[in-house]
C-alpha atoms as a PDB file:
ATOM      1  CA  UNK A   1     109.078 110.425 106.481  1.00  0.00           C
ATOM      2  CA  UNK A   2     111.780 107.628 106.410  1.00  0.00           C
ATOM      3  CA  UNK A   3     114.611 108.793 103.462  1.00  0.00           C
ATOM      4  CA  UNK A   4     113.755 106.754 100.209  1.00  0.00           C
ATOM      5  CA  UNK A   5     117.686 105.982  99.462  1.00  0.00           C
ATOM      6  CA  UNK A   6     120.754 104.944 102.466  1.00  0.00           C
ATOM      7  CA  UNK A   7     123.984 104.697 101.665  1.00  0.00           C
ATOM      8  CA  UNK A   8     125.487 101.480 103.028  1.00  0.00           C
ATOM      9  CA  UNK A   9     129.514 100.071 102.673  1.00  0.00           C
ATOM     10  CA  UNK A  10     129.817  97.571 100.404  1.00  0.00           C
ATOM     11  CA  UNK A  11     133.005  95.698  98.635  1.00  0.00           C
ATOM     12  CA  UNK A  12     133.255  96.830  95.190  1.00  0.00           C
ATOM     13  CA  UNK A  13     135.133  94.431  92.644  1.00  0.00           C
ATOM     14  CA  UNK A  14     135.944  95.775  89.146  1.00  0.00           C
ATOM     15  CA  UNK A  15     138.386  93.164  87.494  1.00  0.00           C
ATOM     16  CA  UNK A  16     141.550  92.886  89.799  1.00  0.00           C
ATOM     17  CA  UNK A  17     140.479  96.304  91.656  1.00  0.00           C
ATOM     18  CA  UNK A  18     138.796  95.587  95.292  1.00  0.00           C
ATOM     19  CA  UNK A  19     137.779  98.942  97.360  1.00  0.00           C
ATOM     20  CA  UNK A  20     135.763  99.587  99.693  1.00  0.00           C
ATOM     21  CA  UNK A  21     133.193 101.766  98.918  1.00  0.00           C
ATOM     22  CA  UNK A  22     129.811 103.703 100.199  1.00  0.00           C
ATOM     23  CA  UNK A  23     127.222 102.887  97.962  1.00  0.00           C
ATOM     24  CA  UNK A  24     123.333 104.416  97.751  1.00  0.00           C
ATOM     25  CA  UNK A  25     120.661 101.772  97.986  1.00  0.00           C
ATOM     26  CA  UNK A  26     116.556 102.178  97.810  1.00  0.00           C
ATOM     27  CA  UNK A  27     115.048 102.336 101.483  1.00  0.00           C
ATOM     28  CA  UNK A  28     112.199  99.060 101.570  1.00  0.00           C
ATOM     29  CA  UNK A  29     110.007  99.280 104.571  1.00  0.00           C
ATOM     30  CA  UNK A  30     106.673  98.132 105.311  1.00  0.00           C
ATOM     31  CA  UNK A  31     103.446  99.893 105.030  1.00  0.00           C
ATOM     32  CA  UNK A  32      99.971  98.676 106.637  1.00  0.00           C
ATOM     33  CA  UNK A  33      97.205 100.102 105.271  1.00  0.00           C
ATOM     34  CA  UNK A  34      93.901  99.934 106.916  1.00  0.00           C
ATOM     35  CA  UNK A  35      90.598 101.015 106.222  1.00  0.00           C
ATOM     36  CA  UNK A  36      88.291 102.560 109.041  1.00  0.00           C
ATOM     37  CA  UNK A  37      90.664 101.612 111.603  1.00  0.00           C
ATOM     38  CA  UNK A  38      90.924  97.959 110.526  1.00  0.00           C
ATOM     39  CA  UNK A  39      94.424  96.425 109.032  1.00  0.00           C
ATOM     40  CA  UNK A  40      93.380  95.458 105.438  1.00  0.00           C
ATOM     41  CA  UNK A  41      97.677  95.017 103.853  1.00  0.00           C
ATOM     42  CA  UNK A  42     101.041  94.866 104.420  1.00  0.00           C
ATOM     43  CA  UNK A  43     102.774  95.924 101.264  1.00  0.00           C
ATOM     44  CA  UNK A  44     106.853  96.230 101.377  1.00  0.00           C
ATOM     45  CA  UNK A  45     107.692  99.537  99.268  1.00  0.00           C
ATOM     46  CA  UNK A  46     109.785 102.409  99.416  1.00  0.00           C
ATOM     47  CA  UNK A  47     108.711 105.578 101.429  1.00  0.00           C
ATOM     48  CA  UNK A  48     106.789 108.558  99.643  1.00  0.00           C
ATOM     49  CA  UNK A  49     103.756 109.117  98.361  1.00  0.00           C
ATOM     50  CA  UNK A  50     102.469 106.748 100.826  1.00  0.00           C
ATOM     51  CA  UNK A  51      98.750 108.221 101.053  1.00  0.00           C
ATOM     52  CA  UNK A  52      98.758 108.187  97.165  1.00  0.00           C
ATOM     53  CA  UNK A  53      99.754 104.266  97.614  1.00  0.00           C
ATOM     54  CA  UNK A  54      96.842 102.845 100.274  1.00  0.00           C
ATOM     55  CA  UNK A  55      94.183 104.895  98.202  1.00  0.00           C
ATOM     56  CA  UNK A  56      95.530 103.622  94.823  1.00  0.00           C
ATOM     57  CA  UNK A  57      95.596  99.760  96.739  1.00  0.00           C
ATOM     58  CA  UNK A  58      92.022  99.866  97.570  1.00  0.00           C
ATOM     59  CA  UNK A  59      91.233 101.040  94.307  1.00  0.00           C
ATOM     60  CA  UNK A  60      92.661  98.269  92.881  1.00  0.00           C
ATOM     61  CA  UNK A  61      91.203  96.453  95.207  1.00  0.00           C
ATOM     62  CA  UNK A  62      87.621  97.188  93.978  1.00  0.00           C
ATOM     63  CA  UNK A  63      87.140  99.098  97.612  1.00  0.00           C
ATOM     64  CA  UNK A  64      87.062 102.642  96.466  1.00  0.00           C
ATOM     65  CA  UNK A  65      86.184 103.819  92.817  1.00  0.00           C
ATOM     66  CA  UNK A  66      85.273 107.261  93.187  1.00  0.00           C
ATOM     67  CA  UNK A  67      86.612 110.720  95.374  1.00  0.00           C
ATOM     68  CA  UNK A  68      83.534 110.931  97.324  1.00  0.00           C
ATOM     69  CA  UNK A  69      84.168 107.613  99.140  1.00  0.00           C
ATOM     70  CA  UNK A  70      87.198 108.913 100.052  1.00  0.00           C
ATOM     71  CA  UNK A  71      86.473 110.838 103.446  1.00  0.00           C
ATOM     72  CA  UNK A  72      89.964 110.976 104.743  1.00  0.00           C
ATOM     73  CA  UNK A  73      93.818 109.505 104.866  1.00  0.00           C
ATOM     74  CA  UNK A  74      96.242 109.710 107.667  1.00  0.00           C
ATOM     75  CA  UNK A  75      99.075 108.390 109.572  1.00  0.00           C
ATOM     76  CA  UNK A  76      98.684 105.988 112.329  1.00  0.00           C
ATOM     77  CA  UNK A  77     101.262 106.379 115.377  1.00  0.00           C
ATOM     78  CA  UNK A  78      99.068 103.471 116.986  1.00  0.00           C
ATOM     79  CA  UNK A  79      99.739 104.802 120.379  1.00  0.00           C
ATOM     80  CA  UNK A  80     103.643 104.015 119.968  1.00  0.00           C
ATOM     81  CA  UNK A  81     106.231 105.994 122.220  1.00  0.00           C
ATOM     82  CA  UNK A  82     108.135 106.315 118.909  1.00  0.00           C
ATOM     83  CA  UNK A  83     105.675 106.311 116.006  1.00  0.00           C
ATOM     84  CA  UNK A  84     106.727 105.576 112.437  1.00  0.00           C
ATOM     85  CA  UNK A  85     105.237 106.530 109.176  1.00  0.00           C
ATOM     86  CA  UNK A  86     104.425 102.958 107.858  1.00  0.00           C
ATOM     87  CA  UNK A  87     100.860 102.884 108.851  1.00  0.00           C
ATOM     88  CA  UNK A  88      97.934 104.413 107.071  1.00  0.00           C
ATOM     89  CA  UNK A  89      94.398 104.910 107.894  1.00  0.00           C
ATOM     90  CA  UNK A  90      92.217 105.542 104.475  1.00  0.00           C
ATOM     91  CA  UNK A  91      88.689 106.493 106.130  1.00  0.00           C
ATOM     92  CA  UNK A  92      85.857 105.516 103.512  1.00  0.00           C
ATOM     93  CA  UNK A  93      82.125 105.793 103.441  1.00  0.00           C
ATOM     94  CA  UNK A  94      78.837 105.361 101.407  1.00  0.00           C
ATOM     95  CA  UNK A  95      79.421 101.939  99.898  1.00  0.00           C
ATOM     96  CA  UNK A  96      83.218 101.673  99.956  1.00  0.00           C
ATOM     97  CA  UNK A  97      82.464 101.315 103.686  1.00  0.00           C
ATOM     98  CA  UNK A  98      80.416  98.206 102.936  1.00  0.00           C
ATOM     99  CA  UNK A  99      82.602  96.750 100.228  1.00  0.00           C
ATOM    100  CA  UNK A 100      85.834  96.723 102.679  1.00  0.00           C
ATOM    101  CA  UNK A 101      84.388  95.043 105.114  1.00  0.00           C
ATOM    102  CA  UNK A 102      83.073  92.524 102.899  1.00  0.00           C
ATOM    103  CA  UNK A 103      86.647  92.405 101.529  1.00  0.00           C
ATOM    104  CA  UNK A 104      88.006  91.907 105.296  1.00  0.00           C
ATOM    105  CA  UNK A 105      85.730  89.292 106.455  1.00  0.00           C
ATOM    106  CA  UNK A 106      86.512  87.117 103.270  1.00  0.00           C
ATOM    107  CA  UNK A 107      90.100  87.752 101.803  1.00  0.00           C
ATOM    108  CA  UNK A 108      93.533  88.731 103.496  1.00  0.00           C
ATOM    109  CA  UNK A 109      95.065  88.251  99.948  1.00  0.00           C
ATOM    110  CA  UNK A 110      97.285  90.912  98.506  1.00  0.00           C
ATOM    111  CA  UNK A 111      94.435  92.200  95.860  1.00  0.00           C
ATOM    112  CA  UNK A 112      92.146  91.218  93.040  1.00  0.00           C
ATOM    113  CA  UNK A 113      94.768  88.492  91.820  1.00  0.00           C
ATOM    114  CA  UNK A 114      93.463  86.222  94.665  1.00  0.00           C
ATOM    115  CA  UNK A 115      90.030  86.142  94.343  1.00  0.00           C
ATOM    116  CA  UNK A 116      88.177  84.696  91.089  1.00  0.00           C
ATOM    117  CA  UNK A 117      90.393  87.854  89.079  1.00  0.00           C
ATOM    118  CA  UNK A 118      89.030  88.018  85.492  1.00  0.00           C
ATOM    119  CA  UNK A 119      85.406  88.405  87.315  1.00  0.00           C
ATOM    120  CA  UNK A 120      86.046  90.454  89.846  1.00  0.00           C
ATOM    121  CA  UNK A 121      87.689  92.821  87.602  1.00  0.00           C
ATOM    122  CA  UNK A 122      85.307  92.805  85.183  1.00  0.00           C
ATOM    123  CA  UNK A 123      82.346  93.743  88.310  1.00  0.00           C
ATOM    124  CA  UNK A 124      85.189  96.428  89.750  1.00  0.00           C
ATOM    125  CA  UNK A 125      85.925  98.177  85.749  1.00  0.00           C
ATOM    126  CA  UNK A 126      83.534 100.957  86.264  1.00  0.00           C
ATOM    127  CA  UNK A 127      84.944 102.779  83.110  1.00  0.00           C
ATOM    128  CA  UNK A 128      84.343 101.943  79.427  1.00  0.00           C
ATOM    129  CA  UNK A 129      87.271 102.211  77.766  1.00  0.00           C
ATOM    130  CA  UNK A 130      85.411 102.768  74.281  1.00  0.00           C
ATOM    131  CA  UNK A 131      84.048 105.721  75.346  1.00  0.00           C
ATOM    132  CA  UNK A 132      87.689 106.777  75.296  1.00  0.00           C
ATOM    133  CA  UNK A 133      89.255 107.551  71.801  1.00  0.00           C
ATOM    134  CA  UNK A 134      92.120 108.273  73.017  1.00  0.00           C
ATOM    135  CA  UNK A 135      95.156 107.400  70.454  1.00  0.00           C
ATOM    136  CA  UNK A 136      99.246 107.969  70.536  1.00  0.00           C
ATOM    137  CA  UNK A 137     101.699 107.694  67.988  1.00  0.00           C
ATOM    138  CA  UNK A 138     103.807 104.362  68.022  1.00  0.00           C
ATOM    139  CA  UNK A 139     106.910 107.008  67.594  1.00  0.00           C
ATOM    140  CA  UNK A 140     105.660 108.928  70.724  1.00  0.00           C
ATOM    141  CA  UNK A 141     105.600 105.922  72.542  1.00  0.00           C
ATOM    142  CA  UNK A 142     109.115 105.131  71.656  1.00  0.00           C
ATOM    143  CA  UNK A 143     109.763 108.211  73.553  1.00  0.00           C
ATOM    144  CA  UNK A 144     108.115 107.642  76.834  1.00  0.00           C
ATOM    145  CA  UNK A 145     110.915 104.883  78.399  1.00  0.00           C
ATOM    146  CA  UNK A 146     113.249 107.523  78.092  1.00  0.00           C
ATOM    147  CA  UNK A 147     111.349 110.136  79.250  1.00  0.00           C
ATOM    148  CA  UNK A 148     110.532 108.253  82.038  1.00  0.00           C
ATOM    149  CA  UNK A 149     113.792 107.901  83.381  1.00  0.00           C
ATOM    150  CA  UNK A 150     114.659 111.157  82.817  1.00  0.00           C
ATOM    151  CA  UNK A 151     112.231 112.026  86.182  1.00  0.00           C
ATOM    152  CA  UNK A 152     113.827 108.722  87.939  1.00  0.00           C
ATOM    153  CA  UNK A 153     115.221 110.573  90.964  1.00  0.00           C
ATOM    154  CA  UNK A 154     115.967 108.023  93.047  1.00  0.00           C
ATOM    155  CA  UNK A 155     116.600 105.293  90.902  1.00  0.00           C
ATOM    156  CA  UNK A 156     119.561 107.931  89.380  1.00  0.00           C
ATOM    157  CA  UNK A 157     120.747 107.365  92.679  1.00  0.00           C
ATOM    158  CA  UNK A 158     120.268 104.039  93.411  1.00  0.00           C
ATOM    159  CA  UNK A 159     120.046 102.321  89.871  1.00  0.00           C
ATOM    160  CA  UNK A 160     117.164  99.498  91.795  1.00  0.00           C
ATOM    161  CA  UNK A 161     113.795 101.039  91.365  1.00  0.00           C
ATOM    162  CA  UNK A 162     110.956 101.163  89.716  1.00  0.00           C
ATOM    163  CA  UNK A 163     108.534 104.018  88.089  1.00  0.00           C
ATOM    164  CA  UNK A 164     105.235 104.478  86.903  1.00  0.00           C
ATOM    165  CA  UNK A 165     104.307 107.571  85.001  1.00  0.00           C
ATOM    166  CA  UNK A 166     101.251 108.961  83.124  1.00  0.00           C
ATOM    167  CA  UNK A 167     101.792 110.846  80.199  1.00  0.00           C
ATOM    168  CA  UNK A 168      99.280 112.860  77.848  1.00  0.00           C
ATOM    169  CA  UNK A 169      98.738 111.326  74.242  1.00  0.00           C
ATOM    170  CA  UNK A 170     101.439 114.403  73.056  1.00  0.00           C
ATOM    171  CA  UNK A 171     103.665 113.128  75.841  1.00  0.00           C
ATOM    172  CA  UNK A 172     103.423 115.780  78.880  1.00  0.00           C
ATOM    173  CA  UNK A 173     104.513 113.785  81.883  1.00  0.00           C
ATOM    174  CA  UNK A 174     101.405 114.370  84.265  1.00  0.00           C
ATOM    175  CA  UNK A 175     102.669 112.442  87.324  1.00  0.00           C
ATOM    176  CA  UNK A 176     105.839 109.884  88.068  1.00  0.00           C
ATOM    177  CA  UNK A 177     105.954 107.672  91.207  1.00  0.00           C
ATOM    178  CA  UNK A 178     109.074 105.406  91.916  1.00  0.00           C
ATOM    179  CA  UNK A 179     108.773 102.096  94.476  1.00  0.00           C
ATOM    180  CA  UNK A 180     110.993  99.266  94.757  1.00  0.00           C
ATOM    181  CA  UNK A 181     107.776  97.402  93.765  1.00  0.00           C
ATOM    182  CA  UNK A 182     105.987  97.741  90.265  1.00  0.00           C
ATOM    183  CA  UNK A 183     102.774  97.029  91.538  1.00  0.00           C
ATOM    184  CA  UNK A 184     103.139 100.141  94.331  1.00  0.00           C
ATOM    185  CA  UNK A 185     104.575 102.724  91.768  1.00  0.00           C
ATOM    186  CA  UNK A 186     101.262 101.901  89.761  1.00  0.00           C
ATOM    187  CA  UNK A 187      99.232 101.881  93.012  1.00  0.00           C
ATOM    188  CA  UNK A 188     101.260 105.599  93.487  1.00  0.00           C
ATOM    189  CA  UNK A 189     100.456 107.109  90.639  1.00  0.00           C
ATOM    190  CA  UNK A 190      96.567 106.012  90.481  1.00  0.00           C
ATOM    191  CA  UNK A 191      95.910 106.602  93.920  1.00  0.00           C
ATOM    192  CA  UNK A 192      97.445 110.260  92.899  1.00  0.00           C
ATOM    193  CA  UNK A 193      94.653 110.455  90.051  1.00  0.00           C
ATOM    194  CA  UNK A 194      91.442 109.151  92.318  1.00  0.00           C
ATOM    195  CA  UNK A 195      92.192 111.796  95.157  1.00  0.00           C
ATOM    196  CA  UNK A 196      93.376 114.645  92.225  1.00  0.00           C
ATOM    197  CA  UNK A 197      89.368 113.850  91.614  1.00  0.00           C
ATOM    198  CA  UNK A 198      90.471 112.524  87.777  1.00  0.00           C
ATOM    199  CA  UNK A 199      89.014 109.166  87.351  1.00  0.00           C
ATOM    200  CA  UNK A 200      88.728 108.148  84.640  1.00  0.00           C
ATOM    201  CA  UNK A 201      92.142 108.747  83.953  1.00  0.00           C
ATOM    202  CA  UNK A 202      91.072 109.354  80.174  1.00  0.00           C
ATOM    203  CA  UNK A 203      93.124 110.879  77.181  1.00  0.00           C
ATOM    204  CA  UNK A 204      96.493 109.351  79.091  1.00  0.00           C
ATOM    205  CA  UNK A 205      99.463 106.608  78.574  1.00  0.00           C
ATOM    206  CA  UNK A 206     100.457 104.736  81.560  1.00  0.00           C
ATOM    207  CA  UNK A 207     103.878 103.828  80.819  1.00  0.00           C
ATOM    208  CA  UNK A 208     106.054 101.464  83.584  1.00  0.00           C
ATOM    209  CA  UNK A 209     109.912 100.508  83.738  1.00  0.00           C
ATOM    210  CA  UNK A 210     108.954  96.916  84.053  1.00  0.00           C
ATOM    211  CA  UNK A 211     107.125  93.670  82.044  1.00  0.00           C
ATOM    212  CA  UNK A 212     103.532  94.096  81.618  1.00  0.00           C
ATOM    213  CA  UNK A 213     101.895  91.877  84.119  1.00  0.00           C
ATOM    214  CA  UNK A 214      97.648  91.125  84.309  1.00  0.00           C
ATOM    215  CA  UNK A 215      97.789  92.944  88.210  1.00  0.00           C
ATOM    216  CA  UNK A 216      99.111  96.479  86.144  1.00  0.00           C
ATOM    217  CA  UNK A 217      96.562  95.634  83.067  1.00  0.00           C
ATOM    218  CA  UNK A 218      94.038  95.734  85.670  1.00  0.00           C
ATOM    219  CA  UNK A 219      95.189  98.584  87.956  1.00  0.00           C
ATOM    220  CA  UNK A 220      94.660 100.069  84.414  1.00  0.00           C
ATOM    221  CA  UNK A 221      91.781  99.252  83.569  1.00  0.00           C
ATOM    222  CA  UNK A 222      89.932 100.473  86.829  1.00  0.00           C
ATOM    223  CA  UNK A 223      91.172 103.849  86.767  1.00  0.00           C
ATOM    224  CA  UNK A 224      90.017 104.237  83.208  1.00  0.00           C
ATOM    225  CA  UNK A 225      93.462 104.194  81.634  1.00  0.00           C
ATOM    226  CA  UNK A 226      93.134 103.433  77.667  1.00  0.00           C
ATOM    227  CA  UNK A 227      97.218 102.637  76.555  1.00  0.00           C
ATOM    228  CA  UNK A 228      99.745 101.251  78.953  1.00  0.00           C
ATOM    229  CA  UNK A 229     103.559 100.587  77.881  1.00  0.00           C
ATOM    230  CA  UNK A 230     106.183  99.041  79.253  1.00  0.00           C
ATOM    231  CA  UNK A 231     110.047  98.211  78.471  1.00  0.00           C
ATOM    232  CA  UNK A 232     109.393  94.317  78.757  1.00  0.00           C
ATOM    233  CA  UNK A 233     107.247  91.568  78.068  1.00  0.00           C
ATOM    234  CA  UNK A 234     104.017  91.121  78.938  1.00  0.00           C
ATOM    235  CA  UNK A 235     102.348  87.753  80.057  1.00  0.00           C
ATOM    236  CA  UNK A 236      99.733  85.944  78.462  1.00  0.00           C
ATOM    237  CA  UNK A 237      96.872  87.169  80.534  1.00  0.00           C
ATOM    238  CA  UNK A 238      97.908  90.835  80.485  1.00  0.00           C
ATOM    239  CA  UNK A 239      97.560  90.503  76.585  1.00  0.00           C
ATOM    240  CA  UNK A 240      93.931  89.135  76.997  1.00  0.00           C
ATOM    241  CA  UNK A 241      92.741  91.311  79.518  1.00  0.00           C
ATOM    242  CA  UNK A 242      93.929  94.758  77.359  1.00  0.00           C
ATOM    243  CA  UNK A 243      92.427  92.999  74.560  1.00  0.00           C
ATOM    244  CA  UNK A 244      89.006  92.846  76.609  1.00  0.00           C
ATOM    245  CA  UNK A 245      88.665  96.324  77.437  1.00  0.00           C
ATOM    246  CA  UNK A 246      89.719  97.964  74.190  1.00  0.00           C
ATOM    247  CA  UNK A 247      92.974  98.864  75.975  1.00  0.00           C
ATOM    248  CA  UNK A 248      96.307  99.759  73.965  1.00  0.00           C
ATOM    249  CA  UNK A 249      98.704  97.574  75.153  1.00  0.00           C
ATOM    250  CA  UNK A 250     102.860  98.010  73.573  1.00  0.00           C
ATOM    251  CA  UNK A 251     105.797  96.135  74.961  1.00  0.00           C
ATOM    252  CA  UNK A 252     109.564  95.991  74.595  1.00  0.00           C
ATOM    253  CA  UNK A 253     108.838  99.708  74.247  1.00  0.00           C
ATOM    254  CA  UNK A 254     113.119 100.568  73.569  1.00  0.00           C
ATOM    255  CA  UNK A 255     113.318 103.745  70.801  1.00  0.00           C
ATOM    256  CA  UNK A 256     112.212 102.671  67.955  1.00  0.00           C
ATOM    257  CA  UNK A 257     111.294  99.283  68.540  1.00  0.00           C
ATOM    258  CA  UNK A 258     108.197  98.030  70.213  1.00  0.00           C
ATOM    259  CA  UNK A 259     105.708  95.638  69.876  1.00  0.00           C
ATOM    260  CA  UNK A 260     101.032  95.928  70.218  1.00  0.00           C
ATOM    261  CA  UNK A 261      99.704  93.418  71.691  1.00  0.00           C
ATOM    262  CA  UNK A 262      96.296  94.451  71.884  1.00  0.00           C
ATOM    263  CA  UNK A 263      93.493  97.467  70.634  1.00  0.00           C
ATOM    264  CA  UNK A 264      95.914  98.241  67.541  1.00  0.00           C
ATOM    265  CA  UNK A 265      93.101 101.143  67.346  1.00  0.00           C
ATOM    266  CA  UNK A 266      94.778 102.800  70.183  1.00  0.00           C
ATOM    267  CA  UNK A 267      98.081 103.606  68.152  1.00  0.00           C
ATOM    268  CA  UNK A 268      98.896 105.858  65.023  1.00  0.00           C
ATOM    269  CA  UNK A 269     101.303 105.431  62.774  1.00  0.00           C
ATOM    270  CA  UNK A 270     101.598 101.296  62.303  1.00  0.00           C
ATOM    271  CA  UNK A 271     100.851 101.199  58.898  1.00  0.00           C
ATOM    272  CA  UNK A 272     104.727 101.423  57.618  1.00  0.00           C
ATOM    273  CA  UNK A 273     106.831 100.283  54.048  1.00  0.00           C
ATOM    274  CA  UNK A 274     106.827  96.909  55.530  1.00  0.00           C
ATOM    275  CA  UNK A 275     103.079  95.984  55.623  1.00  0.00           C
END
């Protein structure tokens, strides 16, 4: 496995100071991911937890949506006198099987955003999220950012990463997953849930260093995930999509400040001096 931080040289400037200095910076490096052989993706990330990635893609994806499609995930040396680890075979069957090569023939885009997304997510969200009543307390939540950082290994290191975690509604960290890309660290830590064999991810907080875009609403929503957080803003169609599956949806999650944006439901404790 490639190392997921290299120190490099660089010129550091502080005021009048100039030195030259070693500094540590997050490894990027490609990853294909194919499916029965066939290349589906090239996603750039940062090496680890790469099997837990390509699964967690195609679930997004709509490709897989259960364990038992899952038959097998390796690494591809594709027959190279010096193989690398940034190609990954996920073998499916049953329908997934179908459903990729359906996906094949018709799309090389990079996931549900390209093709006709509300609807396809809607077909792909096998999980009802109100069968889930699952709430947190807004004061909890708070909590998580920091928390969250706390398990940020490489990014104490490098300071450029991102990280994904899920937490329990009393806020036990379950799993953490760092990538240079927000999307992969999401992909990480729900591919880790499909092959742990715990979809739907129910009773859980996803909470991410980053805004709240509609892709991580809807990596979300098809692992069964009822309250995501994040430290920024989220967009327009993140808000609408949360709202349409009864998910819990904070942002500019800092301390004691945050704001819901959608299934107030899904949080304890709003009801304050103010109101």
């Amino acid at each position: 496995m490639s190392p997921r931080a290299e120190r490099r040289k660089v010129i550091r400037v502080r005021g009048a100071r100039v030195d030259n200095r070693p500094d540590t910076i997050a490894v990027e490096e490609p990853l294909e991911i194919r499916v029965n052989q066939d290349p589906v993706a090239v996603t750039m990330r940062t090496p680890g937890d790469d099997f837990e990635l390509a699964v967690g893609f195609l679930l997004s994806e709509g490709t897989l949506s259960t364990p038992d499609e899952l038959a097998g995930v390796r690494y591809c040396d594709d027959g190279r006198p010096d193989p690398t680890k940034n190609i990954v075979d996920v073998t499916v069957r049953g329908d997934a099987a179908h459903v990729a090569h359906r996906q094949h023939t018709v799309s090389s885009s990079c996931g549900l955003c390209g093709r006709d997304s509300l609807d396809q997510v809607r077909i792909s969200a096998r999980w009802r999220l109100d069968e889930d009543d699952t709430r947190v307390d807004v004061r909890l939540v708070g909590q998580l950012p920091e928390r969250l950082r706390e398990g940020q290994a490489v990014f104490e290191r490098t300071g450029g990463i991102h990280a994904a975690g899920l937490f329990t509604p009393t806020g036990e960290l379950l799993v953490l997953r760092e990538d240079v890309g927000r999307h992969n660290a999401v992909d990480k830590v729900i591919g880790w849930a499909l092959m742990q064999g715990r979809l739907p991810v129910r009773g859980s907080v996803l909470q991410v260093s980053s805004r709240l875009s509609f892709e991580l609403v809807q990596k979300a929503w098809l692992a069964g995930i009822p309250v995501i957080s994040g430290v920024s803003a989220p967009s327009t169609l993140a808000v609408d999509l949360a709202a349409e599956a009864g998910m819990g949806l904070a942002g500019f999650v800092r301390g004691d400040s945050l704001n819901v944006y959608a299934a107030t439901h899904r949080f304890a404790g709003l009801v304050g001096e103010g109101d």
